[in-house]
Structures are given as C-alpha cells and as structure tokens.
Protein backbone atom coordinates (compact mmCIF):
# COMPACT_ATOMS: atom_id res chain seq x y z
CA UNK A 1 167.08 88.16 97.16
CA UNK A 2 169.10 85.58 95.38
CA UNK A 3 170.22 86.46 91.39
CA UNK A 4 167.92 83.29 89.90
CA UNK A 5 164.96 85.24 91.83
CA UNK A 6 166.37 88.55 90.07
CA UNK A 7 165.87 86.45 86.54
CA UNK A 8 162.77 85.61 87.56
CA UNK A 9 161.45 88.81 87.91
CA UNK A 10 163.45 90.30 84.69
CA UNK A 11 160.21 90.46 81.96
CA UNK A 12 161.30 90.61 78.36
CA UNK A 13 161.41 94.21 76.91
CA UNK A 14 158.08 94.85 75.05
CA UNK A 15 159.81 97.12 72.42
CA UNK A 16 162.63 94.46 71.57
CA UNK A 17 159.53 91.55 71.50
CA UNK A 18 158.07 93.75 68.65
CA UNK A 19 160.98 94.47 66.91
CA UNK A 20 161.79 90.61 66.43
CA UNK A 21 158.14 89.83 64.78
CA UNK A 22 158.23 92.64 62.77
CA UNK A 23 161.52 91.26 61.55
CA UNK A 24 160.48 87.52 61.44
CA UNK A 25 156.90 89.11 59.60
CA UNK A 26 158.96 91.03 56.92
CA UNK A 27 161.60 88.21 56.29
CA UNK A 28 159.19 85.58 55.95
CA UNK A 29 157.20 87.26 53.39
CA UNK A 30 160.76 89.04 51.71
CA UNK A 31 161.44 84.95 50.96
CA UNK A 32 157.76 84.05 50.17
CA UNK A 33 158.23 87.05 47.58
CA UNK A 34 161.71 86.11 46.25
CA UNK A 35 159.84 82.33 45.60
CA UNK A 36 157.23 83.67 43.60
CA UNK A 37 159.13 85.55 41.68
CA UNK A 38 161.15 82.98 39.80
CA UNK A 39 157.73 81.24 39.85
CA UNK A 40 156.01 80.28 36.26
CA UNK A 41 153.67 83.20 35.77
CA UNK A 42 150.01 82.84 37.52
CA UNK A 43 146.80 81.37 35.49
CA UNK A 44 144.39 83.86 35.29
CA UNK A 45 141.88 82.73 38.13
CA UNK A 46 138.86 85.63 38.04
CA UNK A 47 136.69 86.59 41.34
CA UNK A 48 133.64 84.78 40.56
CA UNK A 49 129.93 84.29 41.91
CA UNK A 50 130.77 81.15 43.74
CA UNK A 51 133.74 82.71 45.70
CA UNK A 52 131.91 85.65 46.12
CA UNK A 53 128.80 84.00 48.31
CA UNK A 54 131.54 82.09 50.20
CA UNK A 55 133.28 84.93 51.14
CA UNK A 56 130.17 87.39 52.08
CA UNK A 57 129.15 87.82 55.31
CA UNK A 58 127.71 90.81 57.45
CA UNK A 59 124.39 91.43 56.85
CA UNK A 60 123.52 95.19 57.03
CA UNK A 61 120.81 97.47 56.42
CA UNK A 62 121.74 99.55 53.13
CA UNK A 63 121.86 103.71 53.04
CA UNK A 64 117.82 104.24 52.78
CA UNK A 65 117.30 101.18 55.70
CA UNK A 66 114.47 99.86 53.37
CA UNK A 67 116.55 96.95 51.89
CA UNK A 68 119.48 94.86 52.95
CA UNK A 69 122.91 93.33 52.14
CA UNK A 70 126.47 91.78 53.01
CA UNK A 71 129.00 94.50 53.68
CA UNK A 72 131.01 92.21 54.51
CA UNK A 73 134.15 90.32 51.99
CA UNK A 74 136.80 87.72 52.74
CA UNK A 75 138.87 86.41 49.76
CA UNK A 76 142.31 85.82 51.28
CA UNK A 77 144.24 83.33 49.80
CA UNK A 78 142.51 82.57 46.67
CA UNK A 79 144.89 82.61 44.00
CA UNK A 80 143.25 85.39 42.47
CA UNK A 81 144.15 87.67 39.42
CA UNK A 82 141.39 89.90 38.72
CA UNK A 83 138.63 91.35 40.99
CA UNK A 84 136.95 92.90 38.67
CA UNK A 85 133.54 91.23 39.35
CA UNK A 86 133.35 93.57 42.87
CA UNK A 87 132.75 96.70 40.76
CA UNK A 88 128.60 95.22 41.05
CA UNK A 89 129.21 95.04 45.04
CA UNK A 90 128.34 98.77 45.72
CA UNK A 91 127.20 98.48 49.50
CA UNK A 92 130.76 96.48 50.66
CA UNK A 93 132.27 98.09 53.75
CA UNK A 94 135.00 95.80 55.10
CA UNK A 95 137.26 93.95 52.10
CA UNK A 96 140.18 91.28 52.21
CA UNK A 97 141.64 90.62 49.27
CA UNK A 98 145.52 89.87 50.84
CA UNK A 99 147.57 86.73 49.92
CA UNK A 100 146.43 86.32 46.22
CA UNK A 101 147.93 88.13 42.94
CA UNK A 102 146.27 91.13 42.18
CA UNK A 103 148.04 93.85 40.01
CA UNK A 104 145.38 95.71 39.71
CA UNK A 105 142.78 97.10 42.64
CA UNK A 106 140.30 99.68 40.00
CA UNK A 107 137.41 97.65 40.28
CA UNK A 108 137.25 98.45 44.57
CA UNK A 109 136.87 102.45 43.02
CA UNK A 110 133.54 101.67 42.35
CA UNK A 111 132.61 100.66 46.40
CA UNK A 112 132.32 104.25 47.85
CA UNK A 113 130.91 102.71 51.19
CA UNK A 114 134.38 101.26 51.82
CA UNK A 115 135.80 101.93 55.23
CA UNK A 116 138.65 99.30 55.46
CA UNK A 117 140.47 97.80 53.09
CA UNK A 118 143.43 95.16 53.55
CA UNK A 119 145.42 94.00 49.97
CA UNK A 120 148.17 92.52 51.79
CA UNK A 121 150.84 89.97 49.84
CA UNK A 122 149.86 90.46 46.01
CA UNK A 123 151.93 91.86 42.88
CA UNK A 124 150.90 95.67 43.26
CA UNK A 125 153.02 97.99 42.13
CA UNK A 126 150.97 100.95 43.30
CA UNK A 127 148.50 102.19 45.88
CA UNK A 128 146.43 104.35 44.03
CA UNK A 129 142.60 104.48 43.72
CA UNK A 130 140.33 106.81 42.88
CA UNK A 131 138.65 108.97 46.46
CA UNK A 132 137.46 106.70 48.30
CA UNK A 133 135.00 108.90 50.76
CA UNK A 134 134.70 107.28 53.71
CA UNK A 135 137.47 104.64 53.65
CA UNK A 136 139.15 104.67 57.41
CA UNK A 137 141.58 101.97 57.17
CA UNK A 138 143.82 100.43 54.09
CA UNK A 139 146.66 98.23 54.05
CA UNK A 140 148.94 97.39 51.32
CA UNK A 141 151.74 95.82 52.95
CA UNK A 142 154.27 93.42 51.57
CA UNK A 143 153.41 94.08 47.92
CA UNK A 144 155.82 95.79 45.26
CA UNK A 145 154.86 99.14 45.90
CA UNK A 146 157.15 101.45 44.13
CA UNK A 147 155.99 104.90 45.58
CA UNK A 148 152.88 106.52 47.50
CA UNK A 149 151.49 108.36 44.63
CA UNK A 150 147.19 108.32 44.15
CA UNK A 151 146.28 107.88 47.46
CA UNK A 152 143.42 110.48 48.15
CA UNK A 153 141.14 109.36 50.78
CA UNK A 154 140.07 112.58 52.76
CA UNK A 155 139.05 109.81 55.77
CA UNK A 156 141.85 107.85 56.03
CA UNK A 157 143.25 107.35 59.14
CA UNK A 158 145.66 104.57 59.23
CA UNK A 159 147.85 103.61 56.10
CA UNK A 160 150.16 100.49 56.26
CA UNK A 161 152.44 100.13 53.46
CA UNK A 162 155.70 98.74 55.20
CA UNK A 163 157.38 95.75 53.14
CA UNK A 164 157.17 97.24 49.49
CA UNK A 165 159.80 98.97 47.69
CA UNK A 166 159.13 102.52 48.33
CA UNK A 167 162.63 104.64 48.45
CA UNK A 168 160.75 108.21 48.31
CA UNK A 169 157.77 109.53 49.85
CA UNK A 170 156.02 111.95 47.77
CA UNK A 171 152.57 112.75 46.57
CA UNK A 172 150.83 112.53 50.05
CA UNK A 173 148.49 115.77 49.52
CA UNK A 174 147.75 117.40 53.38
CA UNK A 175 144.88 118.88 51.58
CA UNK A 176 143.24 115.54 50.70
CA UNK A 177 145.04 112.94 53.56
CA UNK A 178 143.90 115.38 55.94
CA UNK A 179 142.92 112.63 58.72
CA UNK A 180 145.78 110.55 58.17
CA UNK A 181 147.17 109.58 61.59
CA UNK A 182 149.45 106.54 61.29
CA UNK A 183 151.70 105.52 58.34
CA UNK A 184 153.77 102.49 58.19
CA UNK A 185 156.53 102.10 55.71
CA UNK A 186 158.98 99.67 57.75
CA UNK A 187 160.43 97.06 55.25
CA UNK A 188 160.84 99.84 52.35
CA UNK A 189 164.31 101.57 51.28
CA UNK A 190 163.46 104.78 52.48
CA UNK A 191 165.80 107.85 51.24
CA UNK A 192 164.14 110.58 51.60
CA UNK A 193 160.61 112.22 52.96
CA UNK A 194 161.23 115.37 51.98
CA UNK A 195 157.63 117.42 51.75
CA UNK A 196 156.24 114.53 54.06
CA UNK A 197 153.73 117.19 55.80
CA UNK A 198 150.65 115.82 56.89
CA UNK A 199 149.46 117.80 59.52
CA UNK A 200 147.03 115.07 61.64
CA UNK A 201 150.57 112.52 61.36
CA UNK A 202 151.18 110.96 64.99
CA UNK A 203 153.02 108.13 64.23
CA UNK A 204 155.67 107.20 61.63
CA UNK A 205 157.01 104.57 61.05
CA UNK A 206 160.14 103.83 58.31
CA UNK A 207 162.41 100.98 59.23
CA UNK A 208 161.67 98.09 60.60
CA UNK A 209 163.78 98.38 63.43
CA UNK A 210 163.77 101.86 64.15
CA UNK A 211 159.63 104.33 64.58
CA UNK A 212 159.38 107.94 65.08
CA UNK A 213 156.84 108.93 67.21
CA UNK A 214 155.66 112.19 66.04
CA UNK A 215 154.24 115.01 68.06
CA UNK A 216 150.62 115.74 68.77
C-alpha cells in the first residue's frame, strides 16, 4: 500500500473535530460579547402579544385533557428585554428565549410545566429560578453568569452553563439536583469545585479543551 493510500484512509480524530467547534463556538460569541458590551445600552423592547402568537407552536392537550394549548415557544433573536408577559403562559413546556437581552428570567417561575429551557446569549448574571418541578433540560450558556447559586430543579438532568464567568462552583444542593447527570461549564474560569458532590453526575465538563468523564 502506497503512503497517499495511507492518507486516504487516515479519518480526522473525532475528539480533536470537537474540540475545534467548541473553540470556534466560544470565541465567536467571547467577541460577539466584547461588541455588545461597549454597545449604547439596549431600548427596552417588551415580549408582547404579537411576538408571542408568532412564536407559539405545539398544540397539546392541557393537564385535565378537556381543553387545549401551545406548549410550545420560540423567541430567539428578538432583541428582547423583558419577558415578563410569559408569567400568563402557564401550560408552556419547551421555551427559547437565547440571543436577545434578558437580565432577568422570574417571570419563566411561574411555568411549572417547563421541561426544557434554553436562555442562551443574553446579559444574565445568574441562573437562579425558583423549583421548577419537572424541568429536564436548561441551558444558560454564553451569558455573564457569575456563579451556580439558585438552581433547584429536583428533575434536571442536563445543565449547560459553559461560556459565562463562573470561577467557583458552589451551591449545587445533591439533595435538590438529585437527577442532575451532565454539567457543562467549558468557557468559564474555573478555580475550584470544591463540595461539587452530586451523586447522579456522569459527565463534567470545565474547560473547553479539556472533559472529565465521571464514573457511573
């Protein structure tokens, strides 16, 4: 066999493929971020009924199966500053809310049938809501994230907070993140995770070039 058919047959390392989006991922949004900060400051631009029946979708049967409504919410990339109109929006299941500028997420307390949640690429500084019950999935990513204090969702499985600016990990109760599985915190300036002890954890991840698989 000649050494071009050896090239031919060498297939890019799947590990090192990963690596170089996640990089590409976090530096692309590190210099969105940087842009946006010496930025004039945002006009207000409030979640309203309009945007809301143009992002609904997903029509469901509600909890007694007697009535019915959307579930369903897409409002990525809308410029928006306050969300506070989704507190009416009891029965929503699956929300998007990434790419605008959100500080503040209180109003999604009020949507206990939540079971994912992505609030990707706004100005939060924190993660924290009030117990969500059944919420499975949540994603925070690239935000401004300063620790991982008030999360308290006993169903959560899968956390993704990678690209904020989270140096210690603390406040993650075993007793109430007690089906936590996967947390992400790539892109961060991780020091320490000292009392990190989540006892369903199977994968960790805390730089963007480097995961820890933990045991099962």
């Amino acid at each position: 066999m000649s050494d071009e058919d050896d090239l031919d047959d060498v297939e890019p390392d799947q590990d090192d493929l990963e690596k170089d989006e996640d990089e590409k991922d976090t530096e692309e949004w590190e210099d969105k971020r940087e842009g946006e900060e010496f930025s004039e400051e945002w006009m207000p631009t409030p979640l309203t009924e309009n945007l809301m029946k143009e992002g609904l979708s997903l029509l469901c049967k509600t909890g007694n199966g007697l009535a019915h409504a959307y579930v369903k919410l897409e409002l990525k990339d809308r410029d928006l500053t306050d969300i506070y109109l989704l507190r009416s929006y009891i029965h929503l299941r699956y929300v998007d809310v990434s790419e605008n500028h959100l500080t503040d997420l209180s109003p999604l307390s009020c949507l206990t049938h939540l079971l994912w949640l992505k609030a990707d690429g706004n100005q939060l500084q924190s993660a924290g809501l009030k117990e969500l019950p059944y919420l499975q999935i949540a994603s925070f990513a690239y935000n401004q994230i300063t620790d991982t204090e008030g999360i308290c969702h006993p169903r959560l499985e899968s956390l993704d907070l990678k690209g904020n600016r989270i140096r210690f990990v603390t406040g993650l109760d075993p007793q109430k993140l007690n089906s936590l599985q996967t947390l992400e915190l790539r892109g961060n300036q991780i020091e320490s995770t000292q009392g990190l002890n989540l006892p369903k954890l199977k994968s960790l991840f805390l730089v963007k070039r480097w995961a820890r698989e933990m045991g099962v």
